[in-house]
N, C-alpha and C. Protein backbone atom coordinates (compact mmCIF):
# COMPACT_ATOMS: atom_id res chain seq x y z
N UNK A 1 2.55 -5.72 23.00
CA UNK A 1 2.42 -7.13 22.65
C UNK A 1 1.05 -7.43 22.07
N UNK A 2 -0.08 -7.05 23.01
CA UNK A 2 -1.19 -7.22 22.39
C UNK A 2 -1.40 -6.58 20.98
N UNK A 3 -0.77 -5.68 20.54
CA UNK A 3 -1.11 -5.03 19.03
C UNK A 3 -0.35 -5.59 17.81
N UNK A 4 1.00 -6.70 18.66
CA UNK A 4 2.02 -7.53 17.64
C UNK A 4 1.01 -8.72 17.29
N UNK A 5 0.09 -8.93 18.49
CA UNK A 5 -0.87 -10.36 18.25
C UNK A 5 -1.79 -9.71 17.34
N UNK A 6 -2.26 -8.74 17.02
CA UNK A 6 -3.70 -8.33 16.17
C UNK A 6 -3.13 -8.24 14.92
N UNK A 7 -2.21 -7.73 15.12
CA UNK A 7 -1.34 -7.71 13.62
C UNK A 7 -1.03 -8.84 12.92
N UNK A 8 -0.17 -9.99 13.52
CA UNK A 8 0.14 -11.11 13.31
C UNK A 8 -1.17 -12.15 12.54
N UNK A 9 -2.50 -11.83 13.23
CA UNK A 9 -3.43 -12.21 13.21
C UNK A 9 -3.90 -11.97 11.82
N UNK A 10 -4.25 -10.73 11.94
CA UNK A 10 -4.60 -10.07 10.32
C UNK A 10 -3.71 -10.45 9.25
N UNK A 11 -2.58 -10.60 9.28
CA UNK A 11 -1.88 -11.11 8.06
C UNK A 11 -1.89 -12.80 7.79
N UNK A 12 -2.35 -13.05 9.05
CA UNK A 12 -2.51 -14.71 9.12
C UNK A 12 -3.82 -14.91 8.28
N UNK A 13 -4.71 -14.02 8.17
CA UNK A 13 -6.02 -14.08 8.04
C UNK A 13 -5.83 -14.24 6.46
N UNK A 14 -5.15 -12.53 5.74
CA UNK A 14 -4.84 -12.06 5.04
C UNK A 14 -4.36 -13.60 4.19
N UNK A 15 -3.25 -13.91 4.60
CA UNK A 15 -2.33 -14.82 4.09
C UNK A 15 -2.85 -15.95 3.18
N UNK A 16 -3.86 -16.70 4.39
CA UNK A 16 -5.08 -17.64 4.29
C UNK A 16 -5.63 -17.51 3.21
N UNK A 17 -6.59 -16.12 3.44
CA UNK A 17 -7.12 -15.98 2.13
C UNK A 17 -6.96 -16.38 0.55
N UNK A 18 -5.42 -15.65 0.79
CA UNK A 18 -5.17 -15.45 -0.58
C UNK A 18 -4.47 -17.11 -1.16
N UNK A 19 -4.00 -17.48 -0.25
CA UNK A 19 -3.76 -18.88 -0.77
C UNK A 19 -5.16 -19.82 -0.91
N UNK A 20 -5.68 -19.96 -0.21
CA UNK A 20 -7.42 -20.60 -0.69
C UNK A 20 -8.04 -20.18 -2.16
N UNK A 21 -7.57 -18.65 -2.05
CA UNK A 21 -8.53 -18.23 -3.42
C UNK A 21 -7.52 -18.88 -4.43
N UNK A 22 -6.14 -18.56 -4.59
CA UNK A 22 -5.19 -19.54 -5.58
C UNK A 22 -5.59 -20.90 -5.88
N UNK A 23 -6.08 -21.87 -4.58
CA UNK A 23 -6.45 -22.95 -4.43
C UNK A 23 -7.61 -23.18 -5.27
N UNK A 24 -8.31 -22.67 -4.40
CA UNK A 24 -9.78 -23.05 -4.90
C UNK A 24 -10.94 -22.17 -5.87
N UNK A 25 -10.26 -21.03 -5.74
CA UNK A 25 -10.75 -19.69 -6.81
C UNK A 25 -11.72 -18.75 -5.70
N UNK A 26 -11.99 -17.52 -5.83
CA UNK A 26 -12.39 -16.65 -5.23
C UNK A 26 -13.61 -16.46 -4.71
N UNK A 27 -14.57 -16.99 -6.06
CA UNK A 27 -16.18 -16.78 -5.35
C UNK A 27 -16.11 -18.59 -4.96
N UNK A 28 -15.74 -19.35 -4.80
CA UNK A 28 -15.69 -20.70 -4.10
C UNK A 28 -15.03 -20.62 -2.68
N UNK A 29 -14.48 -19.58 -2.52
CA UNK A 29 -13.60 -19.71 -1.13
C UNK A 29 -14.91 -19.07 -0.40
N UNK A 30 -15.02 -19.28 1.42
CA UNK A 30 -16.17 -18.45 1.67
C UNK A 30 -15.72 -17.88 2.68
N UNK A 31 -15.82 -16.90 3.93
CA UNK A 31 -15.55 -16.22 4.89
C UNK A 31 -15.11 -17.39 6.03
N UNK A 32 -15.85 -18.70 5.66
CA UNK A 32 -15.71 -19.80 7.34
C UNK A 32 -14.53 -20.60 6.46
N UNK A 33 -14.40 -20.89 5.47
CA UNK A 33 -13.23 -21.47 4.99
C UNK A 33 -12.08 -20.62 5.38
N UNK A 34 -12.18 -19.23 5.05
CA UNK A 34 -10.88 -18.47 5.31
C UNK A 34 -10.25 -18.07 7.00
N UNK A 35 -11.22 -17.96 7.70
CA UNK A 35 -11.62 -18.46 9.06
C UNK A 35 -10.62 -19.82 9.40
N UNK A 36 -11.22 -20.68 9.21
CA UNK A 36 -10.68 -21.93 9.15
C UNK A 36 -9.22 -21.94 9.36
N UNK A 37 -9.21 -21.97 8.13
CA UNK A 37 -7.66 -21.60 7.34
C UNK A 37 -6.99 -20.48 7.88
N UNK A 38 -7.50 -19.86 8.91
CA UNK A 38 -6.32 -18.96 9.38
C UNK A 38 -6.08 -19.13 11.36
N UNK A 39 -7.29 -20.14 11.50
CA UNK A 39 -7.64 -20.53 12.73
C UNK A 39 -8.48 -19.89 13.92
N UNK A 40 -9.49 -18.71 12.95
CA UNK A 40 -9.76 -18.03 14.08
C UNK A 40 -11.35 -18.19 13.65
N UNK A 41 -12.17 -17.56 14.64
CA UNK A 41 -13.66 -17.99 13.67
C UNK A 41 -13.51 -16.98 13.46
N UNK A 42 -14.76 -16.84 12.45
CA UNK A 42 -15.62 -16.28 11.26
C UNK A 42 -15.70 -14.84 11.97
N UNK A 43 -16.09 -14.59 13.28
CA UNK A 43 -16.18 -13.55 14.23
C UNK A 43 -15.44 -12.91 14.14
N UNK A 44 -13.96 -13.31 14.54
CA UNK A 44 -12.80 -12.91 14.49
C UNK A 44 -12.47 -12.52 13.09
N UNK A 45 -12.78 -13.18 12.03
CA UNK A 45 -12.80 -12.05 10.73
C UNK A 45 -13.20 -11.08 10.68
N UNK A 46 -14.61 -10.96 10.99
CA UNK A 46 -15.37 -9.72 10.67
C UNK A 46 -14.94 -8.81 11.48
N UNK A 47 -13.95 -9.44 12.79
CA UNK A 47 -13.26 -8.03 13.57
C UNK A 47 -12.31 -7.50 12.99
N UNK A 48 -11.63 -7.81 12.15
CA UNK A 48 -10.33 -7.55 11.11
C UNK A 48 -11.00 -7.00 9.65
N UNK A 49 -11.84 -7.51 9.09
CA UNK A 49 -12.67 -7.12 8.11
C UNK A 49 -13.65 -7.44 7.51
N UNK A 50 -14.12 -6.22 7.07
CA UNK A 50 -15.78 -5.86 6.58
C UNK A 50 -16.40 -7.07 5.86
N UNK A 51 -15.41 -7.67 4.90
CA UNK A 51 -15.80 -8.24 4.11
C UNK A 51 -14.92 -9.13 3.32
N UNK A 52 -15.61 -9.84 2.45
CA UNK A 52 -14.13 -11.08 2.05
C UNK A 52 -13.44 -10.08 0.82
N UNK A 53 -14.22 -9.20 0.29
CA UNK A 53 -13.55 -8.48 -0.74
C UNK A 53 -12.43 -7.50 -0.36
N UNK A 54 -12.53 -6.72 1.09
CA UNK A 54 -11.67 -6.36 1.77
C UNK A 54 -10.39 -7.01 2.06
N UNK A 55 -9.94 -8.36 2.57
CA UNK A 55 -9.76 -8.93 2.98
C UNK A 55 -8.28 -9.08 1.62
N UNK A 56 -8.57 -8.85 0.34
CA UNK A 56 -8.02 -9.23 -0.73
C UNK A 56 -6.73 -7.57 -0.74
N UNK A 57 -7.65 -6.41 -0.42
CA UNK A 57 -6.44 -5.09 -0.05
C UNK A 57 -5.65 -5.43 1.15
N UNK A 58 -5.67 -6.14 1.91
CA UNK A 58 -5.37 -6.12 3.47
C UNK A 58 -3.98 -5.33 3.39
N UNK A 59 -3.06 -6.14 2.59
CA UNK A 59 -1.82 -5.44 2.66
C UNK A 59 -1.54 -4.31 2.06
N UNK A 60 -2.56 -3.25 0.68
CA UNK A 60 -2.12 -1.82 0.78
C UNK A 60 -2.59 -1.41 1.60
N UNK A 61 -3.67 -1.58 2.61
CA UNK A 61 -4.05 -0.73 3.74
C UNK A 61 -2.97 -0.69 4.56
N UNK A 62 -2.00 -2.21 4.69
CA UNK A 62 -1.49 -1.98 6.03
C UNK A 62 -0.35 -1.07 5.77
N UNK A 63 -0.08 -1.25 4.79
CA UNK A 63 1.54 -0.42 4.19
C UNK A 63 0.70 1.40 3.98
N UNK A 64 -0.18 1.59 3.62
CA UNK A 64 -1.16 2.94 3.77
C UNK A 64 -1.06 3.61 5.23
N UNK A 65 -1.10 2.49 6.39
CA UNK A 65 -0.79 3.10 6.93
C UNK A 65 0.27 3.18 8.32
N UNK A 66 1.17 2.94 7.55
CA UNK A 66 3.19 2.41 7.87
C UNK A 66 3.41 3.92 7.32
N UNK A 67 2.90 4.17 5.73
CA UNK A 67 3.44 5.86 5.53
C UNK A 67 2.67 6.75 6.28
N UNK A 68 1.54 6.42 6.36
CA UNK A 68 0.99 7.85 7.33
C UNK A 68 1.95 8.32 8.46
N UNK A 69 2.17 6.89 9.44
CA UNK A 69 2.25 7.03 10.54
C UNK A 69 4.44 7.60 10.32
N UNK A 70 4.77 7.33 9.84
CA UNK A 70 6.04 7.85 8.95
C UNK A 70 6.32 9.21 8.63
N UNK A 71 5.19 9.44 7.71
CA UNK A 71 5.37 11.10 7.73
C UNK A 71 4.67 11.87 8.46
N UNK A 72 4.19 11.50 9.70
CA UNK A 72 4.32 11.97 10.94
C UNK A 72 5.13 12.35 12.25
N UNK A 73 6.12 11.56 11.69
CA UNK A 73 7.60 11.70 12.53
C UNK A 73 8.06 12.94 11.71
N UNK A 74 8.70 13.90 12.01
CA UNK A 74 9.10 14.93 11.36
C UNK A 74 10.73 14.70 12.11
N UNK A 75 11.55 15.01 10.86
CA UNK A 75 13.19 15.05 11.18
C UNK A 75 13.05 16.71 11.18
N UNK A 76 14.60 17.16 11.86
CA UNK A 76 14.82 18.24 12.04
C UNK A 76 15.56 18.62 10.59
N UNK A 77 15.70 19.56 10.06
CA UNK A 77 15.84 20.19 8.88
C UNK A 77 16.01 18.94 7.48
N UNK A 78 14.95 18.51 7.73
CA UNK A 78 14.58 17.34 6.73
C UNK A 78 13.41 18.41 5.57
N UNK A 79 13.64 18.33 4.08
CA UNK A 79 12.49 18.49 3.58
C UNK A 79 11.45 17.58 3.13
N UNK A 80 10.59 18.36 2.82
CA UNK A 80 9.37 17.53 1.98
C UNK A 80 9.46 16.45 1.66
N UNK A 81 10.52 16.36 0.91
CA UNK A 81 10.83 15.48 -0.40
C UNK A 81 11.72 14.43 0.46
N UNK A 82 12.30 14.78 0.75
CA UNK A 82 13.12 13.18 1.98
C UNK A 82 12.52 12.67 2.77
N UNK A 83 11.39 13.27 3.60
CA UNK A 83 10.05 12.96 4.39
C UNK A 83 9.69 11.64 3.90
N UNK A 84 8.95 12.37 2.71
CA UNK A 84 8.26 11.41 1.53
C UNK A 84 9.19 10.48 1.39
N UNK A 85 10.48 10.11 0.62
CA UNK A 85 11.25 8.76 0.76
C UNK A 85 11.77 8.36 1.88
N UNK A 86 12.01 8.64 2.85
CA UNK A 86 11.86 8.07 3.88
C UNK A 86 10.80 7.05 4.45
N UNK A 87 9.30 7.79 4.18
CA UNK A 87 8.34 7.28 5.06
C UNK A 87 7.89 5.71 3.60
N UNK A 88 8.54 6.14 2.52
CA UNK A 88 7.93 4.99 1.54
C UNK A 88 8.76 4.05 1.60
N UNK A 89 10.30 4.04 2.30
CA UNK A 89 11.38 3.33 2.42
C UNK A 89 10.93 1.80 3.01
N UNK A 90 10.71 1.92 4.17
CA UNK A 90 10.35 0.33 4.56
C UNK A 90 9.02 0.04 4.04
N UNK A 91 7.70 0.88 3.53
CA UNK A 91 6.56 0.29 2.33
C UNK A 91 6.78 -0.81 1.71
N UNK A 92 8.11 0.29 0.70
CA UNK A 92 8.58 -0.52 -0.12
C UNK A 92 9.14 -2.07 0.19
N UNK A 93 10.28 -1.36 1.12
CA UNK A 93 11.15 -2.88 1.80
C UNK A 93 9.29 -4.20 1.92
N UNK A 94 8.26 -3.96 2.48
CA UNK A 94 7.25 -5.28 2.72
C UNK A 94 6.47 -4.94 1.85
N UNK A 95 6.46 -4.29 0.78
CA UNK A 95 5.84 -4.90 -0.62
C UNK A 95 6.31 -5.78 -1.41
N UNK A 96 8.02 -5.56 -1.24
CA UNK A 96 8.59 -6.34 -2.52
C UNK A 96 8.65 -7.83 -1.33
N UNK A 97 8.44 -7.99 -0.19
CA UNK A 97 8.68 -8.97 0.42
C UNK A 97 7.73 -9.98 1.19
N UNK A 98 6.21 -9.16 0.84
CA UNK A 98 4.76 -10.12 1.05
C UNK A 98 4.33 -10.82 0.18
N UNK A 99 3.39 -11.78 0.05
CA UNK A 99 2.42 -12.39 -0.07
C UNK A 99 3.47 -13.35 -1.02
N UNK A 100 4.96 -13.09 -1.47
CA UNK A 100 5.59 -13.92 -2.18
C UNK A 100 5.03 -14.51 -3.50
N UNK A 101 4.13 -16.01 -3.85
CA UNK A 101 3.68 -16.34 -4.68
C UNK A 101 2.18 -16.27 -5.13
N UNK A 102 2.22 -15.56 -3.89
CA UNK A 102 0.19 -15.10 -4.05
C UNK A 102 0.31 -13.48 -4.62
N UNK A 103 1.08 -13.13 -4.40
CA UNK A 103 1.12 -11.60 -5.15
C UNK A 103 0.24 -11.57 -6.39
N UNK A 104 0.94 -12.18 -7.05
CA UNK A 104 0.31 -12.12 -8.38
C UNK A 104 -1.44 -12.66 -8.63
N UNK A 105 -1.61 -13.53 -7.50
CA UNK A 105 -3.21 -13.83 -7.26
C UNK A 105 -4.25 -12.59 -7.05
N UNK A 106 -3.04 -11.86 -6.12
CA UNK A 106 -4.32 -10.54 -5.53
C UNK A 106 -4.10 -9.77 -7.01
N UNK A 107 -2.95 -9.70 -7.27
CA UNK A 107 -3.10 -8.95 -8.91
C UNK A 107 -4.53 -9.48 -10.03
N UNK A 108 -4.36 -10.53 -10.25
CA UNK A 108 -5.28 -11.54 -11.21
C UNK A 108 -6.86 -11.23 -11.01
N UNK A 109 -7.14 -11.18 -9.14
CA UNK A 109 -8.27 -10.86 -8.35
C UNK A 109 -8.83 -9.95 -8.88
N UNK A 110 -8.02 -9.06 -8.49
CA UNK A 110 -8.22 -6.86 -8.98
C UNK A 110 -8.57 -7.26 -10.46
N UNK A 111 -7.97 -7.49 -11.17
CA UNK A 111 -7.95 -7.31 -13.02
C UNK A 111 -8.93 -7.37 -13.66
N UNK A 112 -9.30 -9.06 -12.65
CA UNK A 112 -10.71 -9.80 -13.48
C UNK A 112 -11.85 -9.43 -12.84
N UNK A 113 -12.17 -9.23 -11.66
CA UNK A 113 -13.12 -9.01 -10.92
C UNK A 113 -13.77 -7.53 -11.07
N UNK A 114 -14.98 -6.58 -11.67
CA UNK A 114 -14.89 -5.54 -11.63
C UNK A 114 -15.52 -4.82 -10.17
N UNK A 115 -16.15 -5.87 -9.52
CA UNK A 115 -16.30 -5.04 -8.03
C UNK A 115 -14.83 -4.60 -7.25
N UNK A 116 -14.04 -5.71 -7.62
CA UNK A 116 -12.60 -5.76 -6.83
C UNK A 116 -11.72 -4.66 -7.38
N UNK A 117 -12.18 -3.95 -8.94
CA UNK A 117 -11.51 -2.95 -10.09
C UNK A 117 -12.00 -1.57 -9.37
N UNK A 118 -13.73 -2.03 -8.93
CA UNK A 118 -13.89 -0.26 -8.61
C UNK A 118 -13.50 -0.23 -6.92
N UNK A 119 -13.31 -1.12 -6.29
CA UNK A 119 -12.98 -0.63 -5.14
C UNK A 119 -11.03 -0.25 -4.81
N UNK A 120 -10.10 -1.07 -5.88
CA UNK A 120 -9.06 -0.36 -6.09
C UNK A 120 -9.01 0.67 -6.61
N UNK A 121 -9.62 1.13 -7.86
CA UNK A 121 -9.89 2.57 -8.34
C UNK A 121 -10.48 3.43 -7.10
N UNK A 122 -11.21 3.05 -6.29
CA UNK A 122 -11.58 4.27 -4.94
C UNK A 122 -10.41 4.34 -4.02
N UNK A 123 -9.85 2.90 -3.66
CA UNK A 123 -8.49 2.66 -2.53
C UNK A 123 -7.41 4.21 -3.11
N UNK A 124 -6.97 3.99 -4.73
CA UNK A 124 -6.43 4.57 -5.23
C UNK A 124 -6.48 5.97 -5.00
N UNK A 125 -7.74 6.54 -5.04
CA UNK A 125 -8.18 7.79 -5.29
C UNK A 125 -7.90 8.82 -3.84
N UNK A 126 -9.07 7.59 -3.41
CA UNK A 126 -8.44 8.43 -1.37
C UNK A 126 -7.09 8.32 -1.19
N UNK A 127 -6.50 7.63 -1.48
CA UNK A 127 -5.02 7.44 -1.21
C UNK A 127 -4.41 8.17 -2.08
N UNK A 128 -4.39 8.68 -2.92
CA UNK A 128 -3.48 10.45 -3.71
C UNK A 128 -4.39 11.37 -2.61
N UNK A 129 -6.08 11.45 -2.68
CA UNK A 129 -6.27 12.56 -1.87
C UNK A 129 -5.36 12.77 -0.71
N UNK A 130 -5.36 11.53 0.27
CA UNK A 130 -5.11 11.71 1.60
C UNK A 130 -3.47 12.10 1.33
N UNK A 131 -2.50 12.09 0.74
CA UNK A 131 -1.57 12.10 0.53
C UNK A 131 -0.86 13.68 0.20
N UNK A 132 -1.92 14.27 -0.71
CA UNK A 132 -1.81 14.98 -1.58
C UNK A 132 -2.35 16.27 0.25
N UNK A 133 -2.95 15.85 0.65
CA UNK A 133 -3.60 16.45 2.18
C UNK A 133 -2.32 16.30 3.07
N UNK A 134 -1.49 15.26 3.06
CA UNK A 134 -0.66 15.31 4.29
C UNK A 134 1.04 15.85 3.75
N UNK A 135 1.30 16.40 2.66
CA UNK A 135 1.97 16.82 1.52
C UNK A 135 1.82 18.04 2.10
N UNK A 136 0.48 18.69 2.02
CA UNK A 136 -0.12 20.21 2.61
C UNK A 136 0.41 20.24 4.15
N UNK A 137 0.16 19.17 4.62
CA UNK A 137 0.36 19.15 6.12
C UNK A 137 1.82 19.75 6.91
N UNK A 138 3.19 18.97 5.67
CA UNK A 138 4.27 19.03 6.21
C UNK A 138 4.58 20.14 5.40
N UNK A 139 4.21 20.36 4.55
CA UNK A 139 4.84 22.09 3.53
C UNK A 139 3.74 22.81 3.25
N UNK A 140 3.45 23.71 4.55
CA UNK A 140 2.24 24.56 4.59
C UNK A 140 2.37 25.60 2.87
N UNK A 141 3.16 25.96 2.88
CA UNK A 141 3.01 27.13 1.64
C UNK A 141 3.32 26.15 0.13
N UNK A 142 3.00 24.98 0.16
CA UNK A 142 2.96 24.10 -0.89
C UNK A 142 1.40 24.32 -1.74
N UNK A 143 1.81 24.87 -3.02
CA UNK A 143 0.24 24.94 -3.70
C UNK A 143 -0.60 23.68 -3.81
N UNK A 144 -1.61 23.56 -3.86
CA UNK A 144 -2.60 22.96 -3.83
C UNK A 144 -2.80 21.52 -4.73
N UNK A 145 -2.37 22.39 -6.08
CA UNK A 145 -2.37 21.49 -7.60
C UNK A 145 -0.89 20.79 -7.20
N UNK A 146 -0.36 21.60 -6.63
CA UNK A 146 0.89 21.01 -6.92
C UNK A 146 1.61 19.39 -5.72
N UNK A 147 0.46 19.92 -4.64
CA UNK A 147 0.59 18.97 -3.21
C UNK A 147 -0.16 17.44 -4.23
N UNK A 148 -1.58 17.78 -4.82
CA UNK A 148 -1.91 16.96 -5.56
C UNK A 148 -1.24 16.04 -6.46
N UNK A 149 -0.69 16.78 -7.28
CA UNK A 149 0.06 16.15 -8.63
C UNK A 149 1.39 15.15 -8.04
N UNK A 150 1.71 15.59 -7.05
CA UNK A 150 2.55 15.28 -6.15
C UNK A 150 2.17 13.53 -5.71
N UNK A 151 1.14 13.88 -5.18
CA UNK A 151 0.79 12.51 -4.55
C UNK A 151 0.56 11.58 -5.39
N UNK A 152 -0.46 12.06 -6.69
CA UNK A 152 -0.71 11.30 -7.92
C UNK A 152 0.49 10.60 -8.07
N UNK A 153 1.38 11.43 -8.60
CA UNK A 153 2.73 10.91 -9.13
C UNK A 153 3.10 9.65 -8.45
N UNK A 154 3.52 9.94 -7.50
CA UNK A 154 4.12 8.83 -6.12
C UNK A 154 3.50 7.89 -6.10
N UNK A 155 2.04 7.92 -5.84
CA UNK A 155 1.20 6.65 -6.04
C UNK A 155 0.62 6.13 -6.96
N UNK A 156 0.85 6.66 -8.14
CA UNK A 156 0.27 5.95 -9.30
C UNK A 156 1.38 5.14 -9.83
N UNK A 157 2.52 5.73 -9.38
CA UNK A 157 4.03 5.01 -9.81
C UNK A 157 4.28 3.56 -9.13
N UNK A 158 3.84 3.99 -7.52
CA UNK A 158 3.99 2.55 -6.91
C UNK A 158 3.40 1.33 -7.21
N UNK A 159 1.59 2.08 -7.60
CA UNK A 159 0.64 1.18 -7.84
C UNK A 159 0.76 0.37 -9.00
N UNK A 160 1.74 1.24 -10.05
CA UNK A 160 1.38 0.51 -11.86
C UNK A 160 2.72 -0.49 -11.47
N UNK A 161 3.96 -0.17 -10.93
CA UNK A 161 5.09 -1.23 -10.90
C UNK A 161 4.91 -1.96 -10.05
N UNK A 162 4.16 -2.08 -9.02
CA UNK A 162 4.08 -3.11 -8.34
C UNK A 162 2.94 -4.22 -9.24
N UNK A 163 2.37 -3.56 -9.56
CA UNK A 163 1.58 -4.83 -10.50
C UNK A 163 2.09 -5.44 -11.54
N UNK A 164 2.45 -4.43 -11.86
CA UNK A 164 3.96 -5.31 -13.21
C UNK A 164 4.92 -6.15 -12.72
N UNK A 165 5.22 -5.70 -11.84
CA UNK A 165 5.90 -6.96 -11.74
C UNK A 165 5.40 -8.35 -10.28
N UNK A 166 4.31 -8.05 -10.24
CA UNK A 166 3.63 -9.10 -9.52
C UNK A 166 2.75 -9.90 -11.10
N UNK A 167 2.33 -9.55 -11.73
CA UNK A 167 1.93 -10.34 -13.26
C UNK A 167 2.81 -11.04 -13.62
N UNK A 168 4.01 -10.26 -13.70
CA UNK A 168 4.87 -11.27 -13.95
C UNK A 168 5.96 -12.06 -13.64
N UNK A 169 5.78 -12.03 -12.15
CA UNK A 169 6.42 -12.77 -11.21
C UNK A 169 7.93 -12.56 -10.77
N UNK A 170 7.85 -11.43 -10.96
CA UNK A 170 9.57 -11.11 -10.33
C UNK A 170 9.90 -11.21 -8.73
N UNK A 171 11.03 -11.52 -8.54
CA UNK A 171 11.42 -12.05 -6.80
C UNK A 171 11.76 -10.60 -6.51
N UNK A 172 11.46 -11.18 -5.03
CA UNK A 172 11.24 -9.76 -4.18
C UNK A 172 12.76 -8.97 -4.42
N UNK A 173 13.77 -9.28 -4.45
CA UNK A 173 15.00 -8.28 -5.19
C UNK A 173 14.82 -7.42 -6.42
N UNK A 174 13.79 -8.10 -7.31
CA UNK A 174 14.09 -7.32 -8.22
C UNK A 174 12.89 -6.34 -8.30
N UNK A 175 10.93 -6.51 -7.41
CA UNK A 175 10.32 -6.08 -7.16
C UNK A 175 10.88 -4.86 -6.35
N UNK A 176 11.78 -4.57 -5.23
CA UNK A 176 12.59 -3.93 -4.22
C UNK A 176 13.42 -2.92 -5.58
N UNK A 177 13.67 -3.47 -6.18
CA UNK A 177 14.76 -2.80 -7.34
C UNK A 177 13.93 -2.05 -8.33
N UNK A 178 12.49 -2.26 -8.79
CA UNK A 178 11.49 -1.62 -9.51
C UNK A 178 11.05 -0.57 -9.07
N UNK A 179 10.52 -1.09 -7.63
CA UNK A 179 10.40 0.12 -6.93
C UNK A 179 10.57 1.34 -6.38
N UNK A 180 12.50 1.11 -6.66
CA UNK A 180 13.28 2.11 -5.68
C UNK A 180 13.45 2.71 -7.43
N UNK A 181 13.70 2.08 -8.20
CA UNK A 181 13.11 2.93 -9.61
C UNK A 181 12.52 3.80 -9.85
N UNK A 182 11.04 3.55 -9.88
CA UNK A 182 10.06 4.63 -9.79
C UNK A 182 10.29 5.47 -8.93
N UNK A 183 10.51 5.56 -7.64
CA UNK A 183 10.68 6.47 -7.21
C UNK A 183 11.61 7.19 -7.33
N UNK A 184 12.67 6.97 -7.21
CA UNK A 184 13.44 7.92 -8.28
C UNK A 184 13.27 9.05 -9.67
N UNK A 185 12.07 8.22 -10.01
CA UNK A 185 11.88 9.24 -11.39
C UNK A 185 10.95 10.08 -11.09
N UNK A 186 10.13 9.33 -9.72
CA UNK A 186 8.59 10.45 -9.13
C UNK A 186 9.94 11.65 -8.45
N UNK A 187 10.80 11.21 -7.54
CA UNK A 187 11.53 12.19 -7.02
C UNK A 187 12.43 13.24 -7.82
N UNK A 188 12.49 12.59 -8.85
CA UNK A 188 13.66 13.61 -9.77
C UNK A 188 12.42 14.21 -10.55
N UNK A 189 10.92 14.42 -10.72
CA UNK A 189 10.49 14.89 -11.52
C UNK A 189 10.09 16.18 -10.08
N UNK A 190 10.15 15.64 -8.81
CA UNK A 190 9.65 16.75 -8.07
C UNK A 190 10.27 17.70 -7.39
N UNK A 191 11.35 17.52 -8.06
CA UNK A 191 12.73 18.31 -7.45
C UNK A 191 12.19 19.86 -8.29
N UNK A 192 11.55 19.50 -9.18
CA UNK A 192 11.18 21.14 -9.90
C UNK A 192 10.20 22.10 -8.89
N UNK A 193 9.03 21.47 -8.31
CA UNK A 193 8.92 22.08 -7.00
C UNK A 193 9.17 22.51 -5.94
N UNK A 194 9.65 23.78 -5.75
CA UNK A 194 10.63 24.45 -4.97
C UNK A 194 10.37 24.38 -3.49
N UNK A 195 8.83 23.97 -2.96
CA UNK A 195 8.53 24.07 -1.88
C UNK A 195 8.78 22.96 -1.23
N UNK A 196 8.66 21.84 -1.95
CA UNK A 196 9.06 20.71 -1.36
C UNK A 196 10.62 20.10 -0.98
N UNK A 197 11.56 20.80 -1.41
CA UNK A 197 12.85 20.73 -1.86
C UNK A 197 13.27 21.30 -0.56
N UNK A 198 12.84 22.39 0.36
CA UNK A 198 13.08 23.44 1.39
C UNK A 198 13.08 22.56 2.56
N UNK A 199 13.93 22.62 3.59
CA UNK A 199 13.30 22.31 4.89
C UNK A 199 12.12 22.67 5.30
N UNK A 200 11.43 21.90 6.05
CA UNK A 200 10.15 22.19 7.06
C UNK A 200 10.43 23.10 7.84
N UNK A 201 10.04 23.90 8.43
CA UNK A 201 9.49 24.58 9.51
C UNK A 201 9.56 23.75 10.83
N UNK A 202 9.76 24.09 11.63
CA UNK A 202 9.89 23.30 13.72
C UNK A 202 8.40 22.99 13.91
């Protein structure tokens, strides 16, 4: 219960935010306004996050780490490759189904802002590494370049259609429907990798 309240909290926070910055624009909104607006003090932000620029990723972190904790469950003669859509399955399901009409705000945020550009370009980067690392994790004899290219794929796919169609405002059915798209074409391009295709190991 206590971890449904911290959660609840953070997206309340999250939520706040991003409607204020719609409101009132981004460098005008301040940490005690968003505070405010989500009902907790300023304290209680900085226990949730670093910073107000943070505050604008909240939700790929949280979905970052919904898949970790996903492809950590291991099925019994499940491979690689079903792991992986599996653990991106409900991602997907609360990407195409957050922030609703602010989506496209945190999009607008990232675009124009270039502190907000290089810290998604780093979000991005660790997130193929770490991926491209836990890829290695579940298919030990998976090459290296190839655990990599792997992760690239997957997440550069999620990252470019979800912004496309948060720019341009598509409802969460058809965001849900973009998505399960791309992946499809990341999965049918990785079916040529033989290691991933194999069951896991016990």
């Amino acid at each position: 219960m206590r971890e449904r309240k911290k959660e609840r909290t953070r997206r309340a926070i999250a939520s706040a935010a991003l409607r204020l910055f719609a409101e009132r624009g981004y460098e005008e909104t301040t940490i005690a306004d968003i505070a405010a607006a989500a009902e907790v003090s300023p304290r209680t932000f900085f226990g949730y996050f670093p910073s107000k620029e943070d505050v604008v990723f909240a939700e790929i972190d949280d979905r970052l780490a919904e898949v970790r904790e996903r492809l950590a469950r291991r099925v019994p003669d499940e491979t690689p490759l079903e792991t992986v859509r599996r653990a991106a399955a409900d991602a997907i399901a609360a990407l195409a189904a957050e922030h609703g009409d602010y989506g496209a705000v945190q999009i607008r945020l990232i675009l124009e802002r270039p502190g907000l550009q290089a810290r998604a370009l780093q979000r991005l980067t660790d997130t193929q590494q770490e991926l491209g690392a836990l890829l290695a994790g579940l298919c030990p004899d998976l090459d290296e370049i190839d655990a990599l290219a792997a992760a690239g794929a997957a997440v550069g796919a999620v990252q470019t259609v979800i912004m496309h169609c948060r720019r341009h405002g598509f409802d969460p059915a058809a965001i849900r429907a973009a998505l399960d798209r791309a992946l499809d074409v990341v999965e049918h391009g990785l079916r040529s990798v033989e290691a991933l295709s194999r069951p896991a190991g016990p």
